[in-house]
PDB file of N, CA and C in Angstrom:
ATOM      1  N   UNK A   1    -108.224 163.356-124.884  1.00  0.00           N
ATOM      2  CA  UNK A   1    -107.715 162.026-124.614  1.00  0.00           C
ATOM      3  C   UNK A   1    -107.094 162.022-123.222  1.00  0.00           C
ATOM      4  N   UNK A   2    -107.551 160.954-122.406  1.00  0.00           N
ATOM      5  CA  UNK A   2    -106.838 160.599-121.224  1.00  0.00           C
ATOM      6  C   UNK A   2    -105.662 159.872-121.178  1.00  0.00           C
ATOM      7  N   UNK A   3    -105.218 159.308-120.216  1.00  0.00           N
ATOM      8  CA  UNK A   3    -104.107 158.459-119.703  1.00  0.00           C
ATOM      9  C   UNK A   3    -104.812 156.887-119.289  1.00  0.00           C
ATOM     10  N   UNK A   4    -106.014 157.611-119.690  1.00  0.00           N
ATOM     11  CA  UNK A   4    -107.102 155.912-119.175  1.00  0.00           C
ATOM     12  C   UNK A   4    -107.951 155.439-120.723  1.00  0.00           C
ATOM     13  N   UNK A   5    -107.961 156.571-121.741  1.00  0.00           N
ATOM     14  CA  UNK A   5    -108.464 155.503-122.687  1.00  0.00           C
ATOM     15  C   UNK A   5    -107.295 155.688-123.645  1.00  0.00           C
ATOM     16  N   UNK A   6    -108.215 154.572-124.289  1.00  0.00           N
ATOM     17  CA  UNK A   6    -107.018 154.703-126.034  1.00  0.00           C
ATOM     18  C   UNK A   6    -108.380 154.762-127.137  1.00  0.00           C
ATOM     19  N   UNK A   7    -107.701 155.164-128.340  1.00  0.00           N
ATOM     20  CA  UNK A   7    -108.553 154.918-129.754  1.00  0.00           C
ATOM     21  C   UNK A   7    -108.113 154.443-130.414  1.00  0.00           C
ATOM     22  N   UNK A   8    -108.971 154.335-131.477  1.00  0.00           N
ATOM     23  CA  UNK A   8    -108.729 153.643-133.150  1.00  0.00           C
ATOM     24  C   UNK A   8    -109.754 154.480-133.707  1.00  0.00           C
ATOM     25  N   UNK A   9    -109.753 154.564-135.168  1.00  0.00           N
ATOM     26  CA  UNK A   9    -110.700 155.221-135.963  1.00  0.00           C
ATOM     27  C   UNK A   9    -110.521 154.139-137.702  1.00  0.00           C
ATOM     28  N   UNK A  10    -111.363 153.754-137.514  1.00  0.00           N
ATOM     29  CA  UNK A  10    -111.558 152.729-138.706  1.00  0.00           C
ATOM     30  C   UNK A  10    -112.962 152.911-139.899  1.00  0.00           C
ATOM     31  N   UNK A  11    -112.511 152.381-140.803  1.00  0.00           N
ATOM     32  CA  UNK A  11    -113.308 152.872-141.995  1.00  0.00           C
ATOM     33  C   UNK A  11    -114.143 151.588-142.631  1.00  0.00           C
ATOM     34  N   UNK A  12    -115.365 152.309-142.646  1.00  0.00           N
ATOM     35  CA  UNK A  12    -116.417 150.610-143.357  1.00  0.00           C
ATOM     36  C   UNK A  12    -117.286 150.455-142.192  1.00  0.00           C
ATOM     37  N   UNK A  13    -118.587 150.306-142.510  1.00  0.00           N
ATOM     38  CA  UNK A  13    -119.337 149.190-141.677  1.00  0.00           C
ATOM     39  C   UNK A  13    -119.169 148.157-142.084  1.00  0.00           C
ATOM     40  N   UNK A  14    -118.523 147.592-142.529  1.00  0.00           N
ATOM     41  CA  UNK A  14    -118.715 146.202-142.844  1.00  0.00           C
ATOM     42  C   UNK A  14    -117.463 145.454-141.717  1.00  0.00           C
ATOM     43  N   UNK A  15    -116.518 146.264-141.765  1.00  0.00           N
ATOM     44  CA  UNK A  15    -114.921 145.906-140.518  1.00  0.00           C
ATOM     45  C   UNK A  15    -115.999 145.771-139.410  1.00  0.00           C
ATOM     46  N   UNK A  16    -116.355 147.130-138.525  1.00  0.00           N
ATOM     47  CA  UNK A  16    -116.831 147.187-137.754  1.00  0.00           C
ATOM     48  C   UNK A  16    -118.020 146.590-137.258  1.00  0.00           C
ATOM     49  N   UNK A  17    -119.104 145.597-138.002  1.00  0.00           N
ATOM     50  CA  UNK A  17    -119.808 144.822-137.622  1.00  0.00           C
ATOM     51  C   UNK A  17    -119.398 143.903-137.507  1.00  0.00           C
ATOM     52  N   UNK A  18    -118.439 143.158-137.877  1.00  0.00           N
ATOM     53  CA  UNK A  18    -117.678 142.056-137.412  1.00  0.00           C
ATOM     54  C   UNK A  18    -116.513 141.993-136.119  1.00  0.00           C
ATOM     55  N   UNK A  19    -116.962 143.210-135.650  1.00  0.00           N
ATOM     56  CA  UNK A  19    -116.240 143.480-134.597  1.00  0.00           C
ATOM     57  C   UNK A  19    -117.049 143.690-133.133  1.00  0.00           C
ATOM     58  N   UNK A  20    -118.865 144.221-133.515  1.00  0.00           N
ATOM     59  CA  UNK A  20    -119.486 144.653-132.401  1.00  0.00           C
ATOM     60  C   UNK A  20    -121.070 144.290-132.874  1.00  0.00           C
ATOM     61  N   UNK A  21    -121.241 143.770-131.567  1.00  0.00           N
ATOM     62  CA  UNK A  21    -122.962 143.864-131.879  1.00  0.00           C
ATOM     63  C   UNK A  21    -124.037 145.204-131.932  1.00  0.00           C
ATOM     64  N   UNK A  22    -123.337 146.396-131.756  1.00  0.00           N
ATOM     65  CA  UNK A  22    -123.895 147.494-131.005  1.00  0.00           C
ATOM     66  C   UNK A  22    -125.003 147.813-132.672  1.00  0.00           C
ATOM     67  N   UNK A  23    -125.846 148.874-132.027  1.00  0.00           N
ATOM     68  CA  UNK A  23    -126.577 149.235-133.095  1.00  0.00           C
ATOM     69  C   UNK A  23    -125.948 150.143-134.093  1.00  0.00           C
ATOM     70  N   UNK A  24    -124.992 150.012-134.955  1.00  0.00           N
ATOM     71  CA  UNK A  24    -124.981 151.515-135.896  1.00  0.00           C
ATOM     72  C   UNK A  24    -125.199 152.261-136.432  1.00  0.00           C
ATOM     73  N   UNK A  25    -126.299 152.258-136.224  1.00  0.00           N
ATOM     74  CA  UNK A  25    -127.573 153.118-136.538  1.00  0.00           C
ATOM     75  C   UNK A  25    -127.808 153.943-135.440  1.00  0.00           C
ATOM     76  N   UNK A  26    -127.293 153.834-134.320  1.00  0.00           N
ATOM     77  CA  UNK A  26    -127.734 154.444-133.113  1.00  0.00           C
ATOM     78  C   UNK A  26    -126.604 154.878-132.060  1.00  0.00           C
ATOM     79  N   UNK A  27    -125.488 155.135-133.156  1.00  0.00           N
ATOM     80  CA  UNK A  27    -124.526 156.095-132.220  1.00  0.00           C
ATOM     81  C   UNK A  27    -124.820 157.434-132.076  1.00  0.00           C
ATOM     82  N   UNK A  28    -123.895 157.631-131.046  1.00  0.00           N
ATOM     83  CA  UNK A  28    -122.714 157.222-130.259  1.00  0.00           C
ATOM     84  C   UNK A  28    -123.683 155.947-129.390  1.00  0.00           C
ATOM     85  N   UNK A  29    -122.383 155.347-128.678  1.00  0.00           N
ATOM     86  CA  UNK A  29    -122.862 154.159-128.182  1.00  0.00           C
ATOM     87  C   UNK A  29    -122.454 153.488-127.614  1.00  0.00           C
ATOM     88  N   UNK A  30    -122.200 152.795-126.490  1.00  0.00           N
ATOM     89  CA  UNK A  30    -121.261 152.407-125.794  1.00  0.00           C
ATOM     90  C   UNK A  30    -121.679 150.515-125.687  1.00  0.00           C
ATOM     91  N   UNK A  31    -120.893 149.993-125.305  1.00  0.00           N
ATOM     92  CA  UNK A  31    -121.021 148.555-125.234  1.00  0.00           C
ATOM     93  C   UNK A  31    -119.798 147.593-125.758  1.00  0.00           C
ATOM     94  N   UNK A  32    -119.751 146.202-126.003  1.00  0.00           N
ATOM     95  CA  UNK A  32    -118.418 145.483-126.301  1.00  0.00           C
ATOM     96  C   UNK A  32    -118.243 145.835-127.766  1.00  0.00           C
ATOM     97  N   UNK A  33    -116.851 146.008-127.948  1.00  0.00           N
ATOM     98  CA  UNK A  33    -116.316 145.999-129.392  1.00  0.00           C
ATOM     99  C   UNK A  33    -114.834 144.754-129.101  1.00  0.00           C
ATOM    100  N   UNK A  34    -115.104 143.581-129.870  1.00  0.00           N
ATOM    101  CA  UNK A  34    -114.139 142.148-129.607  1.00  0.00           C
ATOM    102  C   UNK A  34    -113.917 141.975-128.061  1.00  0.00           C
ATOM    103  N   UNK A  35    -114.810 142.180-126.999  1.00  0.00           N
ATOM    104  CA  UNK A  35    -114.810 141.737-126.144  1.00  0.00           C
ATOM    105  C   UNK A  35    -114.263 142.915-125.016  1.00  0.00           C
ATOM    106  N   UNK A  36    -114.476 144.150-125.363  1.00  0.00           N
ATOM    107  CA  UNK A  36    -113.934 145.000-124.520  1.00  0.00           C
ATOM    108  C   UNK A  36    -115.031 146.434-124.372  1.00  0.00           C
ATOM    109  N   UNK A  37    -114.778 146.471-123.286  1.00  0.00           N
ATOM    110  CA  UNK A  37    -115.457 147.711-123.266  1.00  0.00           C
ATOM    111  C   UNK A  37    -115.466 149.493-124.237  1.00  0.00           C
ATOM    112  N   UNK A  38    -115.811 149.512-124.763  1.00  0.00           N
ATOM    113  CA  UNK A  38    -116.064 150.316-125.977  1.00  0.00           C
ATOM    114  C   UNK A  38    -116.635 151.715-125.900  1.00  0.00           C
ATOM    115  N   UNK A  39    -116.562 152.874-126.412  1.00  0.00           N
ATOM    116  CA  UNK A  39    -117.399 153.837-126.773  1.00  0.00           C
ATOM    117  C   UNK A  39    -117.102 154.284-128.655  1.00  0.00           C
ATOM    118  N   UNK A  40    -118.095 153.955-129.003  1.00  0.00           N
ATOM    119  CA  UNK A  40    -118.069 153.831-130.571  1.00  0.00           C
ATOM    120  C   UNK A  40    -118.804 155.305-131.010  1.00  0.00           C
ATOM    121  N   UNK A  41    -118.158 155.898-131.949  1.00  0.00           N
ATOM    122  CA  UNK A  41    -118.797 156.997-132.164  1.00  0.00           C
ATOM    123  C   UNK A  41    -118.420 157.014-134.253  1.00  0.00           C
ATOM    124  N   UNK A  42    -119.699 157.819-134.648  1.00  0.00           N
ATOM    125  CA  UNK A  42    -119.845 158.045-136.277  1.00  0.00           C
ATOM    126  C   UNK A  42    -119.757 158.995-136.491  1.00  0.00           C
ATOM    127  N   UNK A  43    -118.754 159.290-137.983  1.00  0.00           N
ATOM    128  CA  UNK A  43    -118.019 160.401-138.683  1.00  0.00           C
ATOM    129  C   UNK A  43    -117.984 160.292-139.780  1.00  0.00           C
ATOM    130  N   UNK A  44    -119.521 160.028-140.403  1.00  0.00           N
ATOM    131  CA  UNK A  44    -119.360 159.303-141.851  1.00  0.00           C
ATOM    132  C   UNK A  44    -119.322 158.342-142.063  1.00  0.00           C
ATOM    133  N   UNK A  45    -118.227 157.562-142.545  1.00  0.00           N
ATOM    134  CA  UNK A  45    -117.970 156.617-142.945  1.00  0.00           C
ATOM    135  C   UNK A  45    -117.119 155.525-142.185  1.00  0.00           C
ATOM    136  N   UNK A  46    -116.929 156.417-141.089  1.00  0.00           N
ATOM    137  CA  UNK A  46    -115.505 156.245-140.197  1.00  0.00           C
ATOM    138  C   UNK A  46    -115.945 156.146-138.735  1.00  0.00           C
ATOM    139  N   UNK A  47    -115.569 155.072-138.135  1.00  0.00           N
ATOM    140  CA  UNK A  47    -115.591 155.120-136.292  1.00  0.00           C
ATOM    141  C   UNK A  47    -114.684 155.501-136.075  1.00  0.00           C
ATOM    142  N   UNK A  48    -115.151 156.078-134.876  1.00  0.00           N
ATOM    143  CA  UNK A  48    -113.832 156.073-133.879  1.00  0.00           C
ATOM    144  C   UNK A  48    -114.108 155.263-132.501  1.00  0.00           C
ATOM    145  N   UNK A  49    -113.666 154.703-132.094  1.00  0.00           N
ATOM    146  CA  UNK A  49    -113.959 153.660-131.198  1.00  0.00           C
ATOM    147  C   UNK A  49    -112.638 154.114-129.886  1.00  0.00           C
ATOM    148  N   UNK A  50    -113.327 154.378-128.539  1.00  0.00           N
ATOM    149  CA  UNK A  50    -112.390 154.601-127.704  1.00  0.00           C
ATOM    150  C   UNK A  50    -112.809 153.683-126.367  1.00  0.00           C
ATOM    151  N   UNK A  51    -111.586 152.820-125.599  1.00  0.00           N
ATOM    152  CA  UNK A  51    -111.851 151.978-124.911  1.00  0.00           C
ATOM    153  C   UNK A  51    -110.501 151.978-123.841  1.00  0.00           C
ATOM    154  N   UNK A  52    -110.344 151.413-123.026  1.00  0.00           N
ATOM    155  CA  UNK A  52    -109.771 151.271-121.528  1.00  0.00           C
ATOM    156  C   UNK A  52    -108.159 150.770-122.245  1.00  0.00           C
ATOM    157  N   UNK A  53    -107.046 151.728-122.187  1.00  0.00           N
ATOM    158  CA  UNK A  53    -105.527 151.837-122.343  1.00  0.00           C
ATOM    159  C   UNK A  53    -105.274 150.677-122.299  1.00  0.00           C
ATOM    160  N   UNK A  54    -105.476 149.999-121.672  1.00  0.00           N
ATOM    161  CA  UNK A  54    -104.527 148.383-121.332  1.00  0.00           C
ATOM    162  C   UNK A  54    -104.927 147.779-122.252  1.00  0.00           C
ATOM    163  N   UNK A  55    -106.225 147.886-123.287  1.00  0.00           N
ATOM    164  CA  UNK A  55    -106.048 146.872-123.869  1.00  0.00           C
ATOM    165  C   UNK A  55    -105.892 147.170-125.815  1.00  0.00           C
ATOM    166  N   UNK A  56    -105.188 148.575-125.136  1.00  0.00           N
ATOM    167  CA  UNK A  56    -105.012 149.217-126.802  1.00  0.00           C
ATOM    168  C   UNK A  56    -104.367 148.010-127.695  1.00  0.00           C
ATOM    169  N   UNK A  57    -103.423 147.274-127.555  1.00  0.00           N
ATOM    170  CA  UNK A  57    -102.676 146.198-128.327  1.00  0.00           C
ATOM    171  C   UNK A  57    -103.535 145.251-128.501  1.00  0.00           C
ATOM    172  N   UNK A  58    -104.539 144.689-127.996  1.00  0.00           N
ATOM    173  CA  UNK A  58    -105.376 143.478-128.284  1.00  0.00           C
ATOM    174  C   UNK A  58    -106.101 144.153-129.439  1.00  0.00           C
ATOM    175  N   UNK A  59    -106.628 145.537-129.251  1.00  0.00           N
ATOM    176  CA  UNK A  59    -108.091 145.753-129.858  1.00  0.00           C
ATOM    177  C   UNK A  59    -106.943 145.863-131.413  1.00  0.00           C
ATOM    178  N   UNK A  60    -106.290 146.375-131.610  1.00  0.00           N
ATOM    179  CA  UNK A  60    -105.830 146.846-132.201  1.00  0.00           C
ATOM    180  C   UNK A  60    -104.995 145.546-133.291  1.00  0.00           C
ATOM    181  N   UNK A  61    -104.824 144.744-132.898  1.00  0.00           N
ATOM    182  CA  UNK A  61    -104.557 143.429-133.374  1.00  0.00           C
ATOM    183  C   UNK A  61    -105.793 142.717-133.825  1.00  0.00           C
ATOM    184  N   UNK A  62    -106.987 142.926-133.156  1.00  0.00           N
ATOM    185  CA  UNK A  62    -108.026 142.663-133.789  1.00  0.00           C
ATOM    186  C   UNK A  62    -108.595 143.222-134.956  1.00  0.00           C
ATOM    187  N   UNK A  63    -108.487 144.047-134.641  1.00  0.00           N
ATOM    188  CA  UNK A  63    -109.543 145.148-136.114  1.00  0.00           C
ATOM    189  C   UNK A  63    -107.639 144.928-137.165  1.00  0.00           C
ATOM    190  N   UNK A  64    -106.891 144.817-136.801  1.00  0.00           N
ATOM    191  CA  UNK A  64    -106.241 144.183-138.008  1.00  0.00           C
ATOM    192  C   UNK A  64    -106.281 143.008-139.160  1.00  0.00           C
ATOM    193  N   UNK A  65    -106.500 141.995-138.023  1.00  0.00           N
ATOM    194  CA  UNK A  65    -106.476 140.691-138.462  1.00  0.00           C
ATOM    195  C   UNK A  65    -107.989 140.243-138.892  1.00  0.00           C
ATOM    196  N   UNK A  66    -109.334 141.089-138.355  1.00  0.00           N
ATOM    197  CA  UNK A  66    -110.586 141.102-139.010  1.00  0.00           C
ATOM    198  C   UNK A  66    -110.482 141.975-140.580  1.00  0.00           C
ATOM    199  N   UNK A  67    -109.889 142.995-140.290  1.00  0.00           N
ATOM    200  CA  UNK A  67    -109.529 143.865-141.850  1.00  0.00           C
ATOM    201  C   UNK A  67    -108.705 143.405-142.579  1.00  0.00           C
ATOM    202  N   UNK A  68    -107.884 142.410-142.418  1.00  0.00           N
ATOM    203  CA  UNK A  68    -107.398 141.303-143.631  1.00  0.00           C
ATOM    204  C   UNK A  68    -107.649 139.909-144.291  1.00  0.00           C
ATOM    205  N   UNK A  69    -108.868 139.644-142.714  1.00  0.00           N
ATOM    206  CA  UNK A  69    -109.688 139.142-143.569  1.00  0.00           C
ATOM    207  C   UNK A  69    -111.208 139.566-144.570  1.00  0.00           C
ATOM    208  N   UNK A  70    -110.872 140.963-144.719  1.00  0.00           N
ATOM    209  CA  UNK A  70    -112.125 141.336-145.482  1.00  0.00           C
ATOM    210  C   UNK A  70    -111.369 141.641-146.929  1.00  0.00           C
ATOM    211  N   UNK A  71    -110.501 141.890-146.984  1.00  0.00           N
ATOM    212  CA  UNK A  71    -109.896 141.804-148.057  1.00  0.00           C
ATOM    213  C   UNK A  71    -109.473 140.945-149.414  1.00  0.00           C
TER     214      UNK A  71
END
């Protein structure tokens, strides 16, 4: 981990397609996840999604408020 990205690691394809158009079938993978630049990677069942520090609080408010509405 750098001083230039941040992560998340989230569980479900089902969160995470409502979050990215990317193929998930075809990670690792880079491209937008809610409008930000992304590197999405698979661990099972589980992403880990790492993207540009500044906008750790947005992404992170997102994949919240998308994961309560799946609930």
């Amino acid at each position: 981990v750098t001083t230039a990205l941040a992560g998340i690691q989230v569980t479900g394809e089902q969160l995470l397609r409502r979050l990215t158009d990317l193929d998930l079938d075809a990670l690792p993978a880079v491209g937008a996840l809610a409008r930000v630049p992304a590197t999405v990677l698979r661990h099972g069942d589980e992403f880990r999604i790492f993207f540009p520090q500044e906008y750790a609080d947005y992404v992170a408010e997102v994949v919240l408020d998308t994961a309560a509405g799946l609930a």
